[in-house]
C-alpha atoms as a PDB file:
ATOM      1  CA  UNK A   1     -26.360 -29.406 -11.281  1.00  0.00           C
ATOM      2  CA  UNK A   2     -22.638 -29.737 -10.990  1.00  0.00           C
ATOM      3  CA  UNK A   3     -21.523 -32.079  -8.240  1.00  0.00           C
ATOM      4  CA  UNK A   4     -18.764 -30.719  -5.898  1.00  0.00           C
ATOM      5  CA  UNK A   5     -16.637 -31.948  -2.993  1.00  0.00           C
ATOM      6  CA  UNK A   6     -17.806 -30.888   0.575  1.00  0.00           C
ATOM      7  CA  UNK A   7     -14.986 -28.755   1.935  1.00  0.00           C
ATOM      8  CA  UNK A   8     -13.348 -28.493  -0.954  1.00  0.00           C
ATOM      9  CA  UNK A   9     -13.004 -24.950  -3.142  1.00  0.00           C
ATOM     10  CA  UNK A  10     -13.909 -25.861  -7.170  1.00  0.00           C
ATOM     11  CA  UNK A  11     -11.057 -24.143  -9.300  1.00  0.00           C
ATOM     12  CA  UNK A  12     -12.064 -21.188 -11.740  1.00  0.00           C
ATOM     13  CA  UNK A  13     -12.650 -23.421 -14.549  1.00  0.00           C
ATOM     14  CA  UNK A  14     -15.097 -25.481 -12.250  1.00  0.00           C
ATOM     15  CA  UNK A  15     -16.296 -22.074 -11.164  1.00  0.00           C
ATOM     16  CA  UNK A  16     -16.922 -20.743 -14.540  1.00  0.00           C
ATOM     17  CA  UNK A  17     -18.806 -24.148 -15.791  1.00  0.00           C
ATOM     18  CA  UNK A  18     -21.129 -23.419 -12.734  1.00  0.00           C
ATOM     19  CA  UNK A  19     -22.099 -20.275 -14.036  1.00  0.00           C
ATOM     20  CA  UNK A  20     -22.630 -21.262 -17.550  1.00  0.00           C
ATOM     21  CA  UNK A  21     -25.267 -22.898 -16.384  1.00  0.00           C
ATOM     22  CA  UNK A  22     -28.182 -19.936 -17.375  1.00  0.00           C
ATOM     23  CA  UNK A  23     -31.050 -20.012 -14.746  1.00  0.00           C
ATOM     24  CA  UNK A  24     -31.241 -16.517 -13.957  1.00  0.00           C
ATOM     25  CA  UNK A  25     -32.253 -13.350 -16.653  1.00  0.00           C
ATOM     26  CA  UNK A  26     -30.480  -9.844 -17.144  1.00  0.00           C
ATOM     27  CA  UNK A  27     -33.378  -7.126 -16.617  1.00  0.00           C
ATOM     28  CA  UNK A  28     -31.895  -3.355 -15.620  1.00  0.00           C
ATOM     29  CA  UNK A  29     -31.821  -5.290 -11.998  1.00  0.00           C
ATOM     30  CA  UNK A  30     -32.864  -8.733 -10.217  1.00  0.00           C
ATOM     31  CA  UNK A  31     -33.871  -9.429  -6.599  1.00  0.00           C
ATOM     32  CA  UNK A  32     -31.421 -11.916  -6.014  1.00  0.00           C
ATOM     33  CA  UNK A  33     -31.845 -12.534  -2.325  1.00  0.00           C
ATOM     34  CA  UNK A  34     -34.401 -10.909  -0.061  1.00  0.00           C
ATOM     35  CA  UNK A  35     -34.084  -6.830  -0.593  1.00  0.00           C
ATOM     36  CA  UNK A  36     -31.087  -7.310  -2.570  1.00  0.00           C
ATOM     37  CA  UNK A  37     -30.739  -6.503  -6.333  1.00  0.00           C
ATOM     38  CA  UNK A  38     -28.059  -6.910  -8.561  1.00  0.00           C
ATOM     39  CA  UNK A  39     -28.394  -4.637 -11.643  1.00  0.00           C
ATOM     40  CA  UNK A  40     -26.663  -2.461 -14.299  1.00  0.00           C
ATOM     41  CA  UNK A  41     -25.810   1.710 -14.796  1.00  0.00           C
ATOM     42  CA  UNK A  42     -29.366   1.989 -16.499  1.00  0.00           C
ATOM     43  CA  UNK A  43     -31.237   0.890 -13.042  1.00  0.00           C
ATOM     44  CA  UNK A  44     -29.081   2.817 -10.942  1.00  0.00           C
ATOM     45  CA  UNK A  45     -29.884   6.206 -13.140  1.00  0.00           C
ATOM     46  CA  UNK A  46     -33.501   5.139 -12.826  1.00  0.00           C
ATOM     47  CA  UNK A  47     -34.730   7.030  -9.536  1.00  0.00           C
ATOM     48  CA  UNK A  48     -38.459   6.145 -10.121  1.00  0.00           C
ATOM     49  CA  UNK A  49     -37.680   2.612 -10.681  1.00  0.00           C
ATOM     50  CA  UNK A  50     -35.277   2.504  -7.431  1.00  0.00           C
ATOM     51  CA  UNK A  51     -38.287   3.972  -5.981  1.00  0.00           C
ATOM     52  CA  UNK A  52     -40.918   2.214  -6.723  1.00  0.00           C
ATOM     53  CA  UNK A  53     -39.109  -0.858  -5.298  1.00  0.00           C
ATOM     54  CA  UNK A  54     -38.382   1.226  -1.750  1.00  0.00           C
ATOM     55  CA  UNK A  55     -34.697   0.509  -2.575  1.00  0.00           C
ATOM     56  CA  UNK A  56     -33.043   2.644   0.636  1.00  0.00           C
ATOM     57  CA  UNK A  57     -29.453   1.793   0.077  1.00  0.00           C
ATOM     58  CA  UNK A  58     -26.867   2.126  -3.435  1.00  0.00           C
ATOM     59  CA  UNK A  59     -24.000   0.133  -3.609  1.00  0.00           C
ATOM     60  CA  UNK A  60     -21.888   1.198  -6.802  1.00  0.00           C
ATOM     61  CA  UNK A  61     -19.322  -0.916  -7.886  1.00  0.00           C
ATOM     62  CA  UNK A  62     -18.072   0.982 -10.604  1.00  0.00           C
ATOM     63  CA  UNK A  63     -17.551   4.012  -8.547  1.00  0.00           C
ATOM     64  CA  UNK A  64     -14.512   6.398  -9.056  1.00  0.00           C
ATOM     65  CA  UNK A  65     -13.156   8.982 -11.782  1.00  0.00           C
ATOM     66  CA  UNK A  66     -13.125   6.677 -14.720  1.00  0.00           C
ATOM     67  CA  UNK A  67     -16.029   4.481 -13.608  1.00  0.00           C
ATOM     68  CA  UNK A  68     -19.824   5.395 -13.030  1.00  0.00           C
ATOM     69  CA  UNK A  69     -19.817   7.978  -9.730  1.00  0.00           C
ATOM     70  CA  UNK A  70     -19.736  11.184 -12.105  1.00  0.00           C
ATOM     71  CA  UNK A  71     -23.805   9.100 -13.227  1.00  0.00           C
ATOM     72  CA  UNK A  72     -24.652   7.854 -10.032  1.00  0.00           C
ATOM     73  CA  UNK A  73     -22.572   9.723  -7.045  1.00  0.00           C
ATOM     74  CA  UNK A  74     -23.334  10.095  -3.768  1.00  0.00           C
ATOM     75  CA  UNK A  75     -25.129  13.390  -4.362  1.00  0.00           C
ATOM     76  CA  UNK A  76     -27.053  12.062  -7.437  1.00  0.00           C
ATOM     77  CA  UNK A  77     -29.225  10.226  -4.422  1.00  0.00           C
ATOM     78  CA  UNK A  78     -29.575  13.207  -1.560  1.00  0.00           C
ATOM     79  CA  UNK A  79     -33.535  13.811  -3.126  1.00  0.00           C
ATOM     80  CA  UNK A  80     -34.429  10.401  -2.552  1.00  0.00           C
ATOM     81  CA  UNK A  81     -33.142   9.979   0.913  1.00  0.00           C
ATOM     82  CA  UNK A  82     -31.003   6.774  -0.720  1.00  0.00           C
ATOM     83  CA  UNK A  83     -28.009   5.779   0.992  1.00  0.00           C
ATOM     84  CA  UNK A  84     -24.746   5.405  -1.141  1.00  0.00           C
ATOM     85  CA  UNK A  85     -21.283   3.853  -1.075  1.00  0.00           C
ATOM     86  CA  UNK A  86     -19.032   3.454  -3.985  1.00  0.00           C
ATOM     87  CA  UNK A  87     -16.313   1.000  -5.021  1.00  0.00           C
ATOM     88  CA  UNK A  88     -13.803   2.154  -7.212  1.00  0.00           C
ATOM     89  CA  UNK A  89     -13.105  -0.999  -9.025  1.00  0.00           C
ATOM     90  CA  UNK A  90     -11.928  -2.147 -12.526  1.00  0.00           C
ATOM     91  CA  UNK A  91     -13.520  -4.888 -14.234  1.00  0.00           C
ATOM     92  CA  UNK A  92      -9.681  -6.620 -15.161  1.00  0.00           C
ATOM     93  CA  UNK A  93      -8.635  -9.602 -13.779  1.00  0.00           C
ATOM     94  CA  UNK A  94      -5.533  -8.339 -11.928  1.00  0.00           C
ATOM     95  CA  UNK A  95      -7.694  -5.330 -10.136  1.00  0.00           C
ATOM     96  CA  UNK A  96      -7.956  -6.326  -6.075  1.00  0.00           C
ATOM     97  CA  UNK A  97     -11.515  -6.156  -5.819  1.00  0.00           C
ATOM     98  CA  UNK A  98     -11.137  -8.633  -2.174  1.00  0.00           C
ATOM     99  CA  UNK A  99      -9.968  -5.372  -0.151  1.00  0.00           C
ATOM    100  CA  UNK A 100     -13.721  -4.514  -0.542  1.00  0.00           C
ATOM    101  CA  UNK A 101     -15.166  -7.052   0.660  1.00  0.00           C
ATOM    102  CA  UNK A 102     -15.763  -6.751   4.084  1.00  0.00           C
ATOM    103  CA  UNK A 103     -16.850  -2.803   3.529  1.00  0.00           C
ATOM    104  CA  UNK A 104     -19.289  -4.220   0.749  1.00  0.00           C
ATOM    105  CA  UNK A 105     -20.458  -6.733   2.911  1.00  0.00           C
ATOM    106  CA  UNK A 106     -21.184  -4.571   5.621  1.00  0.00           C
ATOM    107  CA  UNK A 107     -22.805  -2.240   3.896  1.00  0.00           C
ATOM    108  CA  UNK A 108     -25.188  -4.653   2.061  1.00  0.00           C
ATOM    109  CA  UNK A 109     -25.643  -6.141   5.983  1.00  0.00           C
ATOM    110  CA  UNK A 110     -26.634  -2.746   7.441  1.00  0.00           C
ATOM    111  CA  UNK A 111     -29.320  -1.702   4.652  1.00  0.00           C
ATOM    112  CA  UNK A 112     -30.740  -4.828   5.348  1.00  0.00           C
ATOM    113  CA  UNK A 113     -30.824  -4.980   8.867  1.00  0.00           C
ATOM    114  CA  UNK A 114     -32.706  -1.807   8.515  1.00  0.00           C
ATOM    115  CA  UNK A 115     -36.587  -1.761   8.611  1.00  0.00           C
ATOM    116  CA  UNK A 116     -37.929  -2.040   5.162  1.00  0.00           C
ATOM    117  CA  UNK A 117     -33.831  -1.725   3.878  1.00  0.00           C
ATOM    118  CA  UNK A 118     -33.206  -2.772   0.442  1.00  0.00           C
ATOM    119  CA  UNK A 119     -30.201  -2.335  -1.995  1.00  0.00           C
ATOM    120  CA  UNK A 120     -29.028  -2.097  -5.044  1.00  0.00           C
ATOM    121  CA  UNK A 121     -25.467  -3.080  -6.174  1.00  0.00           C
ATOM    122  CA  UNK A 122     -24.682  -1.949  -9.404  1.00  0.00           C
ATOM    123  CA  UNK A 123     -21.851  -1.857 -11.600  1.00  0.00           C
ATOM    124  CA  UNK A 124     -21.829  -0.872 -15.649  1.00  0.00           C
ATOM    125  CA  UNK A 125     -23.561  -4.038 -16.467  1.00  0.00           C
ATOM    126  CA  UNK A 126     -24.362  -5.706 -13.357  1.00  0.00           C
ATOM    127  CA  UNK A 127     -22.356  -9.243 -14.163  1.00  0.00           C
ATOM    128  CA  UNK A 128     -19.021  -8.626 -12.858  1.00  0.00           C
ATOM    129  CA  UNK A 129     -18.167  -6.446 -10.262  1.00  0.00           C
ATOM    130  CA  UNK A 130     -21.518  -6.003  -8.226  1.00  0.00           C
ATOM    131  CA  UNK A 131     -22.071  -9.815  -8.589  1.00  0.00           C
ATOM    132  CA  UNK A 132     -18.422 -10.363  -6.669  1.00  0.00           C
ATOM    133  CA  UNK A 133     -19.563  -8.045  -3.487  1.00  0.00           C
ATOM    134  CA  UNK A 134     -23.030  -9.575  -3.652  1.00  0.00           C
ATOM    135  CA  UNK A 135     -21.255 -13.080  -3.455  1.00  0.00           C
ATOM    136  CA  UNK A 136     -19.073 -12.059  -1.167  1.00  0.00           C
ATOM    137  CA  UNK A 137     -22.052 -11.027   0.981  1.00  0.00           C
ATOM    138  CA  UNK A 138     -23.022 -14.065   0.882  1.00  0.00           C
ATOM    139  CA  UNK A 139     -20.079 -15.915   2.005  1.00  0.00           C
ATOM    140  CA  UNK A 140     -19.566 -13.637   4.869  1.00  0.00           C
ATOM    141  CA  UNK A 141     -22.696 -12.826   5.790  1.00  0.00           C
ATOM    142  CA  UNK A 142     -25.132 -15.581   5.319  1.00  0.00           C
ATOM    143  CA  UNK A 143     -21.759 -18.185   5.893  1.00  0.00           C
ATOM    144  CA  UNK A 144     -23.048 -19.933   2.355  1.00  0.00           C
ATOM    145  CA  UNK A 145     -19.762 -21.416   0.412  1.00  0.00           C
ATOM    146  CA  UNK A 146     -18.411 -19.796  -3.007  1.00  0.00           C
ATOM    147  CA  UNK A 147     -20.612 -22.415  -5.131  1.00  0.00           C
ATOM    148  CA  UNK A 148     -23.995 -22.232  -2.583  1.00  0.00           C
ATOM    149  CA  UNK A 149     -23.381 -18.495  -3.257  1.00  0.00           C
ATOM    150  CA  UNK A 150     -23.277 -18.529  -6.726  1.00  0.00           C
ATOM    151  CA  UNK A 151     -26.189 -21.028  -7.572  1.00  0.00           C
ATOM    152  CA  UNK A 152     -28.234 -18.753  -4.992  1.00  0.00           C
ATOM    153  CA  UNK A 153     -27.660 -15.338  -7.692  1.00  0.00           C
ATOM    154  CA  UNK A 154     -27.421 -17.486 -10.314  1.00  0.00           C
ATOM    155  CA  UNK A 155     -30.997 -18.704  -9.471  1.00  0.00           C
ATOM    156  CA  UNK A 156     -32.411 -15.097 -10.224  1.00  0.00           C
ATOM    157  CA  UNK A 157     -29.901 -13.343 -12.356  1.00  0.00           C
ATOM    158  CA  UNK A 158     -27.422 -14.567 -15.127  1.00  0.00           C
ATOM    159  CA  UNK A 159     -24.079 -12.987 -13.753  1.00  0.00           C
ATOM    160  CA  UNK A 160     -19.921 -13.470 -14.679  1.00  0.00           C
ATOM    161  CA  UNK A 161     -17.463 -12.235 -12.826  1.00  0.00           C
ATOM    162  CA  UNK A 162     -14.314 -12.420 -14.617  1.00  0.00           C
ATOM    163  CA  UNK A 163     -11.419 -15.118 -13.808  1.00  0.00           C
ATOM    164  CA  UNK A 164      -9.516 -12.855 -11.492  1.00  0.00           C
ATOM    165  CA  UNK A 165     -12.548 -12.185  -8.948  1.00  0.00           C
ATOM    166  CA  UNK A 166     -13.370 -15.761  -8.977  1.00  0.00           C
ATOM    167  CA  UNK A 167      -9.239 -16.589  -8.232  1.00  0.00           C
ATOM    168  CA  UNK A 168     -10.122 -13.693  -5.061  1.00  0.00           C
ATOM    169  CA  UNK A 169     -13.624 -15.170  -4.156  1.00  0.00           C
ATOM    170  CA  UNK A 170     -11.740 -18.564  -4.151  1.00  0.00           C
ATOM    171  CA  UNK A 171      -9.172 -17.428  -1.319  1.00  0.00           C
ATOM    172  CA  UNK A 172     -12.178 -15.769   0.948  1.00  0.00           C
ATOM    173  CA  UNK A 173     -13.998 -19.577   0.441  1.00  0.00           C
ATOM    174  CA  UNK A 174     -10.837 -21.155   1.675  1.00  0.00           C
ATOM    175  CA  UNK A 175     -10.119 -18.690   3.739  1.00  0.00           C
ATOM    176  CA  UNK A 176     -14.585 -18.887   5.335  1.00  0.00           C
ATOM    177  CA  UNK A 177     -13.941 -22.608   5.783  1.00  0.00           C
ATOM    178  CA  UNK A 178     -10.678 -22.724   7.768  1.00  0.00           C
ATOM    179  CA  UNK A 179     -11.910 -20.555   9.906  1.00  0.00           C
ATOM    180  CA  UNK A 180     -15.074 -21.852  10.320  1.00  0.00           C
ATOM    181  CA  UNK A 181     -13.357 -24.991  11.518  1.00  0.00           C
ATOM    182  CA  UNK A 182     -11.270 -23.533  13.359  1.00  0.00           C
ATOM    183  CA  UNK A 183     -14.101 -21.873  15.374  1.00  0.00           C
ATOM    184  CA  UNK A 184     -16.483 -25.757  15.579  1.00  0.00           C
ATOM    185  CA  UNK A 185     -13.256 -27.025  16.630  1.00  0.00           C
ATOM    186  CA  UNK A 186     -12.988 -24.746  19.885  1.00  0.00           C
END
């Protein structure tokens, strides 16, 4: 296990050496905390599977016109009784997937605080954009750091977001801590 500095945010090379380190496997999808799974386009198609696991809530990361909603919409879920939101991000470095945080986050947060709520966050493969919102779940939610975050997913599931969503998971750790000290401090 990498060794990092209390309080301090590890840079995206750091970042990326942490998840190098290959715990985790890459099924269709992985329960990577308690009622939440991160997997891929084949486990959100897979309505028996989704099922069979009393998954009540979708979260699709790869949602919008030239992503996955056309597969796995809103409507794709009405027969199952499975709540939906979609993401419209782009798996490129320069896309701002941080303005979906907080909605991701709450979303995960309400499924879960649901009895029996589970959910699936999904994206094409489920190692880059669904990993982000689950990790920034995570920070926000369960007030674990960027690199407690990661090991925690990276316990159950192999994932890699790409350099830009660590650079924007980076700024909400920095951003977690100062105001988590500011809040101790008053």
């Amino acid at each position: 296990m990498m060794a990092f500095r209390r309080n301090k945010t590890p840079s995206v090379r750091e970042l990326e050496k942490l998840l190098c380190v290959r715990r985790g496997t890459n099924q269709e999808l992985n329960e990577v905390q308690p009622g939440v799974y991160i997997g891929d386009i084949q486990a959100a198609r897979n309505k028996r599977l989704l099922q069979s696991l009393n998954i009540t809530h979708v979260l699709n990361a790869a949602h919008g016109t030239f992503n996955y909603s056309f597969i796995t919409g809103e409507a794709f879920y009405q027969d199952v009784n499975i709540s939906y939101c979609g993401v419209p991000a782009s798996d490129i470095p320069s896309f701002n997937i941080s303005k979906y945080f907080s909605t991701a986050a709450d979303f995960i947060h309400t499924a879960l605080s649901q009895a029996g709520g589970k959910v699936l966050v999904h994206c094409a493969m489920g190692l880059s954009r669904s990993a982000t919102l689950v990790l920034a779940y995570l920070m926000i939610q369960q007030n674990m750091s960027l690199v407690q975050a990661i090991t925690a997913v990276s316990e159950h599931r192999n994932i890699s977001p790409n350099p830009g969503f660590l650079e924007q998971l980076r700024g909400l750790d920095k951003h977690l801590t100062r105001q988590r000290a500011a809040a101790a401090h008053t």
